[in-house]
N, C-alpha and C. Protein backbone atom coordinates (compact mmCIF):
# COMPACT_ATOMS: atom_id res chain seq x y z
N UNK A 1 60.43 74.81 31.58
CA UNK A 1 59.43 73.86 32.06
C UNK A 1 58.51 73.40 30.94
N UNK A 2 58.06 74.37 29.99
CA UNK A 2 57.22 73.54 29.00
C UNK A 2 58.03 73.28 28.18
N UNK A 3 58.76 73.57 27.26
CA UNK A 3 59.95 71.94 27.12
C UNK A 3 60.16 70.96 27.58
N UNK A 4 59.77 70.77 28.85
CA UNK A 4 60.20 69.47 29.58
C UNK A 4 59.11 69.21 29.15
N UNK A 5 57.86 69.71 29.27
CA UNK A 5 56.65 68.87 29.16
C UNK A 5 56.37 68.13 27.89
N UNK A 6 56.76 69.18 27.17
CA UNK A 6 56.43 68.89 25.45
C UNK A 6 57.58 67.39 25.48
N UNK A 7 58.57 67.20 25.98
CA UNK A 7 59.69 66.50 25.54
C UNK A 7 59.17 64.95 26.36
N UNK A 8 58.48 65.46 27.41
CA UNK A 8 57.85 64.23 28.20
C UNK A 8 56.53 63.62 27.45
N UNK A 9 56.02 64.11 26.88
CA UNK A 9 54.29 63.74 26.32
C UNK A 9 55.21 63.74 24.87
N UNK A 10 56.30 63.93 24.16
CA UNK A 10 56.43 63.20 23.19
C UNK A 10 57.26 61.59 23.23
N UNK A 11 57.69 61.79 24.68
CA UNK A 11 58.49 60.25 25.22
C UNK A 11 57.57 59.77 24.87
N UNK A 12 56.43 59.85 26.00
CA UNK A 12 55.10 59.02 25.64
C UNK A 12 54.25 58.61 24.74
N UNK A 13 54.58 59.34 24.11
CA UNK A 13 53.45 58.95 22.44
C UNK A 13 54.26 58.02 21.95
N UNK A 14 55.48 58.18 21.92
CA UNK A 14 56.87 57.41 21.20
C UNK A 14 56.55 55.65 21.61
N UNK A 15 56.18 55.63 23.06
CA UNK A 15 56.43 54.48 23.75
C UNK A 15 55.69 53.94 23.48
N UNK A 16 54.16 54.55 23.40
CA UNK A 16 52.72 53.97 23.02
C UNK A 16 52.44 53.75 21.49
N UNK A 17 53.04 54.08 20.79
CA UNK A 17 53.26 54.02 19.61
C UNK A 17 53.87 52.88 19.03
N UNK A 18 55.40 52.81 19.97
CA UNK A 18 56.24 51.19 19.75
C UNK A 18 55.81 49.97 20.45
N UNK A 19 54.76 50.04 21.43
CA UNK A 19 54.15 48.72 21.49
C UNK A 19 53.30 48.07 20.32
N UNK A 20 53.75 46.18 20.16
CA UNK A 20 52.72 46.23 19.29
C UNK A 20 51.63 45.41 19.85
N UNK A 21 50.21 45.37 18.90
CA UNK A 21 49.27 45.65 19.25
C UNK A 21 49.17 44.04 19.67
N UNK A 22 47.78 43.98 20.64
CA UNK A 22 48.03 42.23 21.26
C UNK A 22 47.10 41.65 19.85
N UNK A 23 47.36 40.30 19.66
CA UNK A 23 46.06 39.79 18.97
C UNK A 23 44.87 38.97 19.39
N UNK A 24 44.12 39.75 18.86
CA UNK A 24 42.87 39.13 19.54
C UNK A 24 42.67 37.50 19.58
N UNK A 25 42.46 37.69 21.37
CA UNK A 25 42.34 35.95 21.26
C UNK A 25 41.00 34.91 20.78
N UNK A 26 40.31 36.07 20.37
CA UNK A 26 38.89 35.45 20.43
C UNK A 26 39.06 34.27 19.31
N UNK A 27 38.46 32.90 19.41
CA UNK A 27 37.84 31.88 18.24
C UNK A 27 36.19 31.73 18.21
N UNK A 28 36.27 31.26 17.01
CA UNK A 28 34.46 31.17 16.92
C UNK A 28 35.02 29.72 15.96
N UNK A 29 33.74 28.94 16.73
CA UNK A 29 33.18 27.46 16.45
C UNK A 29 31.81 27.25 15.55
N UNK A 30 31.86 26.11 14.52
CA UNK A 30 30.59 25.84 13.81
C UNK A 30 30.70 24.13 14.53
N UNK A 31 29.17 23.88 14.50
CA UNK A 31 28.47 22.70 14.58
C UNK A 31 28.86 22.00 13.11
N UNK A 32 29.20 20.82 12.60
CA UNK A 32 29.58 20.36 11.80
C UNK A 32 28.40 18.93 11.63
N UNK A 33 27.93 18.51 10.10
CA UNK A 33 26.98 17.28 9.77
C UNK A 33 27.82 15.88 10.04
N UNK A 34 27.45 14.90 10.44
CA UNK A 34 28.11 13.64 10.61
C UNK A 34 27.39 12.55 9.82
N UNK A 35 26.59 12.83 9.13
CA UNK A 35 25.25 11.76 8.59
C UNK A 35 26.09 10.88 8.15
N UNK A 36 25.74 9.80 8.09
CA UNK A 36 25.71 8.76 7.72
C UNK A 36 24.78 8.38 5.96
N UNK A 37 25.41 7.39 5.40
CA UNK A 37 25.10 7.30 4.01
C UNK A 37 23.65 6.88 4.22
N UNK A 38 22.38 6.89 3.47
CA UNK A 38 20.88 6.31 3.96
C UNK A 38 21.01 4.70 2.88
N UNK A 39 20.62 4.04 4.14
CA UNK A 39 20.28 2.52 3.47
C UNK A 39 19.02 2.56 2.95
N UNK A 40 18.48 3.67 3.03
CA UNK A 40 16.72 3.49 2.75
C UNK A 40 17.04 5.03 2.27
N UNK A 41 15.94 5.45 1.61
CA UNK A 41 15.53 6.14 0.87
C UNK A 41 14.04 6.85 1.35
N UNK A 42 13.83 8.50 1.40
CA UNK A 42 12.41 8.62 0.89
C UNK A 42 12.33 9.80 0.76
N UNK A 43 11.30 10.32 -0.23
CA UNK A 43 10.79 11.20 -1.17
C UNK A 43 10.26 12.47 -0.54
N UNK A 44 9.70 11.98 0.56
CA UNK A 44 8.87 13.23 1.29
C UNK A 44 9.35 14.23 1.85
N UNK A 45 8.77 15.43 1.85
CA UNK A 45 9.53 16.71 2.58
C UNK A 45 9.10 16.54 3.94
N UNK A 46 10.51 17.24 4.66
CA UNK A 46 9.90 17.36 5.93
C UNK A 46 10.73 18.99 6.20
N UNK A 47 10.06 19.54 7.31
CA UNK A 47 10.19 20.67 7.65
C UNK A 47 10.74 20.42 9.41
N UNK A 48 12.28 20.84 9.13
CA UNK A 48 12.74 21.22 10.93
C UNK A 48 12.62 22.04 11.50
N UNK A 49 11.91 22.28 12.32
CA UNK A 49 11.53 23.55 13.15
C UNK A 49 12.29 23.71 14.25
N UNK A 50 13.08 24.90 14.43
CA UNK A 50 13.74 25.85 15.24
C UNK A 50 13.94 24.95 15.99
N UNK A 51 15.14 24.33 16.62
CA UNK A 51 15.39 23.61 17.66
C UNK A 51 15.23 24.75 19.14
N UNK A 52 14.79 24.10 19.97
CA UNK A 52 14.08 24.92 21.68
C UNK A 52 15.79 24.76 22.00
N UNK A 53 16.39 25.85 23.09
CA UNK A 53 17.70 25.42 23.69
C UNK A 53 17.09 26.05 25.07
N UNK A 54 18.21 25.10 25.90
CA UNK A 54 18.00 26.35 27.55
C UNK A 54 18.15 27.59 27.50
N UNK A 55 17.84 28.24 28.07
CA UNK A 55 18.10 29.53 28.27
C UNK A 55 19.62 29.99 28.40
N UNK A 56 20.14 29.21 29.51
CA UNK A 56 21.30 29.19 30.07
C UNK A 56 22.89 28.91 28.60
N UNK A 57 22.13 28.16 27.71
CA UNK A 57 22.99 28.09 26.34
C UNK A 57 22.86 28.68 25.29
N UNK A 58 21.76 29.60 25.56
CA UNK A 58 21.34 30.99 24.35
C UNK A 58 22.40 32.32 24.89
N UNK A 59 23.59 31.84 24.42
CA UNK A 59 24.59 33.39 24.40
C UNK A 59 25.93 32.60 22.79
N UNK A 60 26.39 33.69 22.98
CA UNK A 60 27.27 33.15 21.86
C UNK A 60 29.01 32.82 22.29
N UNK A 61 29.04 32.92 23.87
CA UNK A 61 30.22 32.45 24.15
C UNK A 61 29.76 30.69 24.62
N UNK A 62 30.62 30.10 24.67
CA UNK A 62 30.52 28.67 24.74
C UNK A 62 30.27 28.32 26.50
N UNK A 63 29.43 27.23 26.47
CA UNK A 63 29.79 27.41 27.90
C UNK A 63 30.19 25.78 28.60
N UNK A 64 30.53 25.72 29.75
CA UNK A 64 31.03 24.49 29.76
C UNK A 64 30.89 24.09 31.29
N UNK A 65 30.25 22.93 30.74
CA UNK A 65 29.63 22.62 32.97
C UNK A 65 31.28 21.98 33.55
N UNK A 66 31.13 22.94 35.05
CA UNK A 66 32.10 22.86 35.98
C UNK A 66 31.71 21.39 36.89
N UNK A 67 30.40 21.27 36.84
CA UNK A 67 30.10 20.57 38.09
C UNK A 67 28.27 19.85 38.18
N UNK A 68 28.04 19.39 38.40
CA UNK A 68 26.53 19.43 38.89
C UNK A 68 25.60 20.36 38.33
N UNK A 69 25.84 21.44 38.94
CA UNK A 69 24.82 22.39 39.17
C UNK A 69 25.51 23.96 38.69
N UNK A 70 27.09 24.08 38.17
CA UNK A 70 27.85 25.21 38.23
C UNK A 70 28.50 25.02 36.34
N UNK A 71 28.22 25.96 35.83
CA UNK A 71 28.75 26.44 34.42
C UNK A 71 29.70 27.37 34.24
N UNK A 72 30.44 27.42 33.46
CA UNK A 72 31.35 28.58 33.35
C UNK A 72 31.45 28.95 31.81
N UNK A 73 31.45 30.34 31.73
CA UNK A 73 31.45 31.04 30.09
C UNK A 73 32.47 31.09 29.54
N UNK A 74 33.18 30.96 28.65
CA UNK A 74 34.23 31.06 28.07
C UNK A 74 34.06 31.94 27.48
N UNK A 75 35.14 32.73 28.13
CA UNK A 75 35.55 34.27 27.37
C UNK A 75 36.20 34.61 26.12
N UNK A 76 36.75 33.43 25.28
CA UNK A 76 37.16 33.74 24.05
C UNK A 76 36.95 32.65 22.93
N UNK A 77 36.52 31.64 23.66
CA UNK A 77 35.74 30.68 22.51
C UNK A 77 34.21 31.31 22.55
N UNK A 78 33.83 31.19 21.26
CA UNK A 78 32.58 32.06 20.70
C UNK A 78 31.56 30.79 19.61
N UNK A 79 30.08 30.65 19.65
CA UNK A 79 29.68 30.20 18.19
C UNK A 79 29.61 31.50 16.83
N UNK A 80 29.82 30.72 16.05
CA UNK A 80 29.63 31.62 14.94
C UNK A 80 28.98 32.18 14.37
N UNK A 81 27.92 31.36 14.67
CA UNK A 81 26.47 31.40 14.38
C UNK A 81 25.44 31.22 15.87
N UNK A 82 24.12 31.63 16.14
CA UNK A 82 23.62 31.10 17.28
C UNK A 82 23.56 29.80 16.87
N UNK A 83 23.25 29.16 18.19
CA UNK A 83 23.71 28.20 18.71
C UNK A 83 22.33 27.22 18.03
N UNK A 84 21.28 27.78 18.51
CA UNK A 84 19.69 26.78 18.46
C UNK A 84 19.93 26.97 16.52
N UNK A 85 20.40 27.91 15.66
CA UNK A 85 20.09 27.96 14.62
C UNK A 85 21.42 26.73 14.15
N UNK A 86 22.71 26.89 14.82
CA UNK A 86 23.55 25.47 13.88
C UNK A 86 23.01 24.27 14.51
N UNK A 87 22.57 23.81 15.65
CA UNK A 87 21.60 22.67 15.98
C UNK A 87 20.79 22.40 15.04
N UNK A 88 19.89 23.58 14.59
CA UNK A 88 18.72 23.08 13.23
C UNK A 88 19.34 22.90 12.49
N UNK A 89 20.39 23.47 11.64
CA UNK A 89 20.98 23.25 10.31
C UNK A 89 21.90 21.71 10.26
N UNK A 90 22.65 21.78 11.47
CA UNK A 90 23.17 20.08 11.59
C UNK A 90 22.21 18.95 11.41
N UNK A 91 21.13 19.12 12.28
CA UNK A 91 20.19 18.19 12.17
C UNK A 91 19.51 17.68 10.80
N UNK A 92 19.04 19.01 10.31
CA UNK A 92 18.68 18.77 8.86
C UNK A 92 19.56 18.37 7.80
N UNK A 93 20.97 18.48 8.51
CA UNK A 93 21.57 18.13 7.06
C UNK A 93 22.06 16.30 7.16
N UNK A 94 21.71 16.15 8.52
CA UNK A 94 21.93 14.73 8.82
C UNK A 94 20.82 14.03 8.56
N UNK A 95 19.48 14.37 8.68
CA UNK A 95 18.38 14.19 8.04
C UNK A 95 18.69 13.79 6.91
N UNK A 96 18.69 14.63 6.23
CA UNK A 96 18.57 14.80 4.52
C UNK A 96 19.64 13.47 3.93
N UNK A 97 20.56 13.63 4.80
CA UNK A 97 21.55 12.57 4.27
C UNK A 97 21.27 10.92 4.50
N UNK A 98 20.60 11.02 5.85
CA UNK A 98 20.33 9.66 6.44
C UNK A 98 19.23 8.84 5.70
N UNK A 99 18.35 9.74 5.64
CA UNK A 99 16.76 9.97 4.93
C UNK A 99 16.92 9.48 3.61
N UNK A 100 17.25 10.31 2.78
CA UNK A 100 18.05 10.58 1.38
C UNK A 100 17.23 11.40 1.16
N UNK A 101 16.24 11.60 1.43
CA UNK A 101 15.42 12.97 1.08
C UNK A 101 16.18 14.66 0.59
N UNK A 102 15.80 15.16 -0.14
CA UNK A 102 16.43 16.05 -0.82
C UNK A 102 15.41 17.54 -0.17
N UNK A 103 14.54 17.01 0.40
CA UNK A 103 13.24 18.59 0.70
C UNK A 103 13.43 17.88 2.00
N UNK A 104 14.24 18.65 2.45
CA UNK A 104 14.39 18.97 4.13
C UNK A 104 14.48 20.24 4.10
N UNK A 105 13.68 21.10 4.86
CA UNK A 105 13.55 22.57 5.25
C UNK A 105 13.67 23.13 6.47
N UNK A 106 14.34 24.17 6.94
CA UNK A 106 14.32 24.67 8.06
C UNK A 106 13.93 25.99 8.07
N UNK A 107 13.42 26.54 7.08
CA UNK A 107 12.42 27.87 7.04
C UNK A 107 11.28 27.45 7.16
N UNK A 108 10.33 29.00 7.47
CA UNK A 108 8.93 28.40 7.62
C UNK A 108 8.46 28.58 6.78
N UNK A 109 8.94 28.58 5.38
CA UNK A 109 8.25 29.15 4.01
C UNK A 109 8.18 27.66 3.83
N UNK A 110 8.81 26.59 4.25
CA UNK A 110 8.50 25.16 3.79
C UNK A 110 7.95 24.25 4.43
N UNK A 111 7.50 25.05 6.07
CA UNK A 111 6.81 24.54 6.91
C UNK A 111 5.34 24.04 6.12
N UNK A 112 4.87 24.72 5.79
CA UNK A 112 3.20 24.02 5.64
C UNK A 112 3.13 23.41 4.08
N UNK A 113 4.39 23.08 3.23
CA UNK A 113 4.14 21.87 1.98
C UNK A 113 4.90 20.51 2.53
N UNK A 114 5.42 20.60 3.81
CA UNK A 114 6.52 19.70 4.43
C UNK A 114 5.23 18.77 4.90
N UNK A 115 5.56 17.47 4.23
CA UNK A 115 4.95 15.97 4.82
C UNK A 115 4.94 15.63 6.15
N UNK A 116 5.92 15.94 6.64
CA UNK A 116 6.22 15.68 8.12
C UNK A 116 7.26 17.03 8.58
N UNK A 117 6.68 17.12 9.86
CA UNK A 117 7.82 18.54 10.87
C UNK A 117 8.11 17.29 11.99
N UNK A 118 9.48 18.14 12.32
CA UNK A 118 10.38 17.66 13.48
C UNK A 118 10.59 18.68 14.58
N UNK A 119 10.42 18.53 15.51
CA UNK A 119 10.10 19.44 17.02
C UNK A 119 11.22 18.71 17.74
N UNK A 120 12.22 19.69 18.09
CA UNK A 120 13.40 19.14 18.60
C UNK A 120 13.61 20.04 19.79
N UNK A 121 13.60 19.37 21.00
CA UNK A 121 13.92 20.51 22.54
C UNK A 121 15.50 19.92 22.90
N UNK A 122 16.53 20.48 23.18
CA UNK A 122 17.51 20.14 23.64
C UNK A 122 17.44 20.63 25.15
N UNK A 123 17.94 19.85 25.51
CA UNK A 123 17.76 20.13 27.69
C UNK A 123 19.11 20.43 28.16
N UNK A 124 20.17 19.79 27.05
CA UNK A 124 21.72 19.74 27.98
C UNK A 124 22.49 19.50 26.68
N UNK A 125 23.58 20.53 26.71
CA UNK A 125 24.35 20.39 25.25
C UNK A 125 25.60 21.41 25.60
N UNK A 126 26.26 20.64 26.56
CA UNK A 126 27.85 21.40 26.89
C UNK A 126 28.87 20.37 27.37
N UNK A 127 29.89 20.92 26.86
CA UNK A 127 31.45 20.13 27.33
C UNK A 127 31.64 19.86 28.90
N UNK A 128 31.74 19.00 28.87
CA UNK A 128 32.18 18.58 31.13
C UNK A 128 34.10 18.32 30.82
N UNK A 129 34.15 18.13 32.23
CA UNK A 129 35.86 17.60 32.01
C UNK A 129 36.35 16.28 31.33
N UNK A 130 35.07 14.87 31.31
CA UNK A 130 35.68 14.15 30.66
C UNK A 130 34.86 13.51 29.83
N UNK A 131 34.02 14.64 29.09
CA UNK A 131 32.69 14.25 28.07
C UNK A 131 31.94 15.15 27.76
N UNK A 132 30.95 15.10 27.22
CA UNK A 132 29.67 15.98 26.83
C UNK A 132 28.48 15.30 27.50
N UNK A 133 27.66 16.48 28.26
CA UNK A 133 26.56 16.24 28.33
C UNK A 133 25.17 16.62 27.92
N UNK A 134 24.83 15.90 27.46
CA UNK A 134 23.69 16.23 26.09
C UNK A 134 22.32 14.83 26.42
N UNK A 135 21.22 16.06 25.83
CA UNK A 135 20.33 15.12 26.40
C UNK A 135 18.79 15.92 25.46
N UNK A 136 18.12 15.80 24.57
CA UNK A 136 16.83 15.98 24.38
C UNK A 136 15.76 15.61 24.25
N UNK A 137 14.53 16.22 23.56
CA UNK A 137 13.30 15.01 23.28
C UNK A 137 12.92 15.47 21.73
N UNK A 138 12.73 14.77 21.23
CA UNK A 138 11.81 15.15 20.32
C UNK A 138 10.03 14.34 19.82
N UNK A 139 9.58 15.35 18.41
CA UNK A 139 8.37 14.51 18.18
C UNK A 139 8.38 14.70 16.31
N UNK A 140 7.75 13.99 16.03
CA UNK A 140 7.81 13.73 14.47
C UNK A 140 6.07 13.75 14.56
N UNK A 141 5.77 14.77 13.70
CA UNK A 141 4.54 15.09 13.44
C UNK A 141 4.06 14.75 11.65
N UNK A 142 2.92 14.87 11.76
CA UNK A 142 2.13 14.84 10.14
C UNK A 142 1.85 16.12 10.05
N UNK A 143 1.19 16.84 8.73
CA UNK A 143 0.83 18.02 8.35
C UNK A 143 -0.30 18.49 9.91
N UNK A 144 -1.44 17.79 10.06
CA UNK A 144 -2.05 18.21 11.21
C UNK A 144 -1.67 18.33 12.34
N UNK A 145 -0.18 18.55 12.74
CA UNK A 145 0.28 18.26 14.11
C UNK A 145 -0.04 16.91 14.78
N UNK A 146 -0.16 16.16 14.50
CA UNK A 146 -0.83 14.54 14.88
C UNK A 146 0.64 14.27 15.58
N UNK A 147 0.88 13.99 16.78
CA UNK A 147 2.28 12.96 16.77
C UNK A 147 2.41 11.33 16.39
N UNK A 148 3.27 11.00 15.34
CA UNK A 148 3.42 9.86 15.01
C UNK A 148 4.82 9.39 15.62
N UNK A 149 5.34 9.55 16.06
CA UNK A 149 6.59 9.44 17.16
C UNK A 149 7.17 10.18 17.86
N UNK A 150 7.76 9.76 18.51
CA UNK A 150 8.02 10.32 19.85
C UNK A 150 9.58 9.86 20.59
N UNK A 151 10.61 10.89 21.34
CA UNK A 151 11.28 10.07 21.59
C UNK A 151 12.28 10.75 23.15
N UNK A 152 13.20 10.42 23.25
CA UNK A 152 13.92 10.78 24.40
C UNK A 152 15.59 10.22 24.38
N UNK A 153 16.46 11.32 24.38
CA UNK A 153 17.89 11.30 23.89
C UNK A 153 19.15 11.65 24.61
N UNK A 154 19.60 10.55 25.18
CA UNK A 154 20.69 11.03 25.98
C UNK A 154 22.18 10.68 25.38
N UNK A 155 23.05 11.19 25.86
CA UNK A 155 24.23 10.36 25.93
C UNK A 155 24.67 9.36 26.42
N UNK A 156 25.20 8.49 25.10
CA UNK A 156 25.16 7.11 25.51
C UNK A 156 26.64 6.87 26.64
N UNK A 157 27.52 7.96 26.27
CA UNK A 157 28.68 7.22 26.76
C UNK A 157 29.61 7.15 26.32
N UNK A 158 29.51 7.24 25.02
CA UNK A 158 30.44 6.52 24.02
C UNK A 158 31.56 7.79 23.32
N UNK A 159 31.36 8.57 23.56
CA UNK A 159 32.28 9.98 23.20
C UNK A 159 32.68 10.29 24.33
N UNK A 160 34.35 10.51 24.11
CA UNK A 160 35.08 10.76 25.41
C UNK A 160 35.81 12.02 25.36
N UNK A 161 36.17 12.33 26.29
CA UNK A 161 37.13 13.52 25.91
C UNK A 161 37.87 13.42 27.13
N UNK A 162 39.49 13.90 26.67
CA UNK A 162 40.27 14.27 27.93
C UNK A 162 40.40 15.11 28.88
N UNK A 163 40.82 15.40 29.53
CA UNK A 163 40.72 16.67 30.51
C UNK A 163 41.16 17.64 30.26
N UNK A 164 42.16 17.37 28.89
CA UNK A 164 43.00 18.18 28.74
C UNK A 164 42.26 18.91 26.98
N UNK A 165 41.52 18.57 26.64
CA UNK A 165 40.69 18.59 25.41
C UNK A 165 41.05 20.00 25.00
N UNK A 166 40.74 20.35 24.06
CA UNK A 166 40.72 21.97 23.37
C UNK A 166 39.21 21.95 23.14
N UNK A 167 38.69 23.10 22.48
CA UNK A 167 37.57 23.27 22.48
C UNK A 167 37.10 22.91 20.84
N UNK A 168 38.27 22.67 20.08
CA UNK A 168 37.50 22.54 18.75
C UNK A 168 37.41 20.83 18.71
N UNK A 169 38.07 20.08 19.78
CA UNK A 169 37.40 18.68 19.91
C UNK A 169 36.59 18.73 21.01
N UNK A 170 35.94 19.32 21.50
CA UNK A 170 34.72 19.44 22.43
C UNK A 170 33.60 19.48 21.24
N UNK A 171 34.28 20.72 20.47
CA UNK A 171 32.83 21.15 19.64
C UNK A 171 32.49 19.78 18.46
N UNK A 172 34.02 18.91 18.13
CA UNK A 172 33.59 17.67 16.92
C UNK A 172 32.73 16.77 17.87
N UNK A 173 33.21 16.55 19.48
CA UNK A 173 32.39 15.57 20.00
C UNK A 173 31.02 16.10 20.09
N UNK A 174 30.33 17.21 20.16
CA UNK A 174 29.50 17.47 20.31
C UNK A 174 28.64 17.45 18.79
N UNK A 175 28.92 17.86 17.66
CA UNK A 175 28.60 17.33 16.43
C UNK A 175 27.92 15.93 16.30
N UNK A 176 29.30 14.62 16.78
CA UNK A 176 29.13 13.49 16.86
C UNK A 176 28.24 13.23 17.43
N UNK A 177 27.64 13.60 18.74
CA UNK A 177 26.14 13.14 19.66
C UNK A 177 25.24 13.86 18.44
N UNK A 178 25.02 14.99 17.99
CA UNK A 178 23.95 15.28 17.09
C UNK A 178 23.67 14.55 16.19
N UNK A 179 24.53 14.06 15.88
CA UNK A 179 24.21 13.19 14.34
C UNK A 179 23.54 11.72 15.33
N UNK A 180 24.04 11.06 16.55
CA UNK A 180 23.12 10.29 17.14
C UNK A 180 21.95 10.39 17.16
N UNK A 181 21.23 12.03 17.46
CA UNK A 181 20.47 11.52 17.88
C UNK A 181 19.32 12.42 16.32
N UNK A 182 20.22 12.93 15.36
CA UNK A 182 19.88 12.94 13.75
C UNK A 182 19.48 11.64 13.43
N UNK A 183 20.17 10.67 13.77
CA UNK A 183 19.89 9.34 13.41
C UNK A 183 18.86 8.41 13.81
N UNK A 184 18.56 9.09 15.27
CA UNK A 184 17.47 8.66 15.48
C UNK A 184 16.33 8.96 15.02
N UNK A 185 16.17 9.91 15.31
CA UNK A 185 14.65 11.02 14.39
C UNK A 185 14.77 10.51 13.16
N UNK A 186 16.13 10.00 12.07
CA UNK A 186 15.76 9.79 10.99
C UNK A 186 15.17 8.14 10.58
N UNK A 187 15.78 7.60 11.65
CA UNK A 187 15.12 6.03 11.87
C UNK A 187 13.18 6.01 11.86
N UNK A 188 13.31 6.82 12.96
CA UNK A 188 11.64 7.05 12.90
C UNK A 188 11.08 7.63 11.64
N UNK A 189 11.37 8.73 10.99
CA UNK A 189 11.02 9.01 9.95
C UNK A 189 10.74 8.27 8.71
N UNK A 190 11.98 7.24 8.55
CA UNK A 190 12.38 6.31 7.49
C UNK A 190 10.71 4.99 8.14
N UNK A 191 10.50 4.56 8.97
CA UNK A 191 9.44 3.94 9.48
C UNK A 191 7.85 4.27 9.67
N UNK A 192 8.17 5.80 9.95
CA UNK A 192 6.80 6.68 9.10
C UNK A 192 6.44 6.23 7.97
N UNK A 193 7.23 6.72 7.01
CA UNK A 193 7.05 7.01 5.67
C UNK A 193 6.91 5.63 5.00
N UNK A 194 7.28 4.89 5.47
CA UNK A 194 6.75 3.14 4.91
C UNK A 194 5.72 2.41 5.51
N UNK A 195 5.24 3.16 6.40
CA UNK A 195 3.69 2.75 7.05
C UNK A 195 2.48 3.34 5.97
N UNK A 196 1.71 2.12 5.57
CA UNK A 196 0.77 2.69 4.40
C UNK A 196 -0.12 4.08 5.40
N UNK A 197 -0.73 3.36 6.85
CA UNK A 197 -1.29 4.39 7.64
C UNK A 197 -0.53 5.92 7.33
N UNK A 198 0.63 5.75 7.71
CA UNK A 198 1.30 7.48 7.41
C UNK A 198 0.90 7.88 6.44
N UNK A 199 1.64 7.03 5.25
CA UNK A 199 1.16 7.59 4.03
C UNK A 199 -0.25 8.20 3.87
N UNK A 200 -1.49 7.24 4.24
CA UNK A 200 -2.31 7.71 3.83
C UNK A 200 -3.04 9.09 4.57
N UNK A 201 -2.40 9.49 5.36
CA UNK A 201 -2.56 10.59 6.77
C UNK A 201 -1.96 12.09 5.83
């Protein structure tokens, strides 16, 4: 009888041994810059501050609206980074590019020599079945917190996706709306900074 046993628990090791191992299905996604070349130019630093996200989009699996009112997590698409931190870094680098500005900062060690800060809240920033829905506000401030613009950012429409989409063209369409609305904040900025009033503020 313990021969049999020994001969049975070495079947088993044998068997568990010759499976091979599954591979992990997990992917991880980055936010990618879309800027555009700057027709205008300017000198001044500005400082991006921490983009605000929902609550509901602060995890690091991706998530993707079912419906109205209903989301679902994706269990093996992942960001790579948090999520509110590649929002800031996209933004600024679409900034910097749009702008032409070279002192764009997203630490707070450059917060208080930065000419102007950017306050960016995102409200809605996930894949649907046949689009993205994305939507924020922002404000463009002077050194004193003063607001010198102001704005409100939806999706226009214009980025589509199939039903059948993968998630690493969910995540380029979603890039593509950032740099929209990069472009906007940098429009205002570029109109700041050529107002003698700003300047002299």
């Amino acid at each position: 009888m313990k021969t049999f046993h020994i001969c049975l628990l070495a079947a088993f090791l044998t068997g568990c041994m010759s499976l091979d191992p599954k591979p992990d299905p997990t992917r991880h996604f980055t936010l990618s810059a879309r800027a555009t070349s700057a027709n205008e130019s300017t000198g001044v630093s500005i400082y991006i501050g921490e983009v605000e996200i929902p609550e509901y989009l602060n995890r690091s699996n991706l998530v993707l609206r079912k419906s109205g009112n209903e989301i679902t997590i994706s269990e093996y698409d992942r960001w790579a980074e948090p999520l509110e931190n590649g929002i800031t870094r996209v933004i600024a680098e679409n900034i910097s590019a749009h702008t032409g500005s070279r002192k764009v900062f997203t630490s707070a060690a450059g917060s208080s020599s930065s000419f102007l800060r950017v306050r960016v809240q995102v409200h809605a920033l996930e894949p649907a079945d046949s689009g993205i829905i994305a939507s924020a506000s922002w404000k463009l401030m002077n050194q004193s917190d003063q607001v010198l613009d102001s704005g409100q950012w939806k999706t226009s429409g214009d980025v589509q996706l199939s039903s059948d989409s993968d998630t690493a063209a969910k995540v380029s369409a979603m890039s593509e709306l950032l740099a929209q609305l990069s472009n906007q904040i940098s429009d205002a900025i570029l109109k700041a900074t050529s107002s003698p009033q700003a300047a002299d503020e």
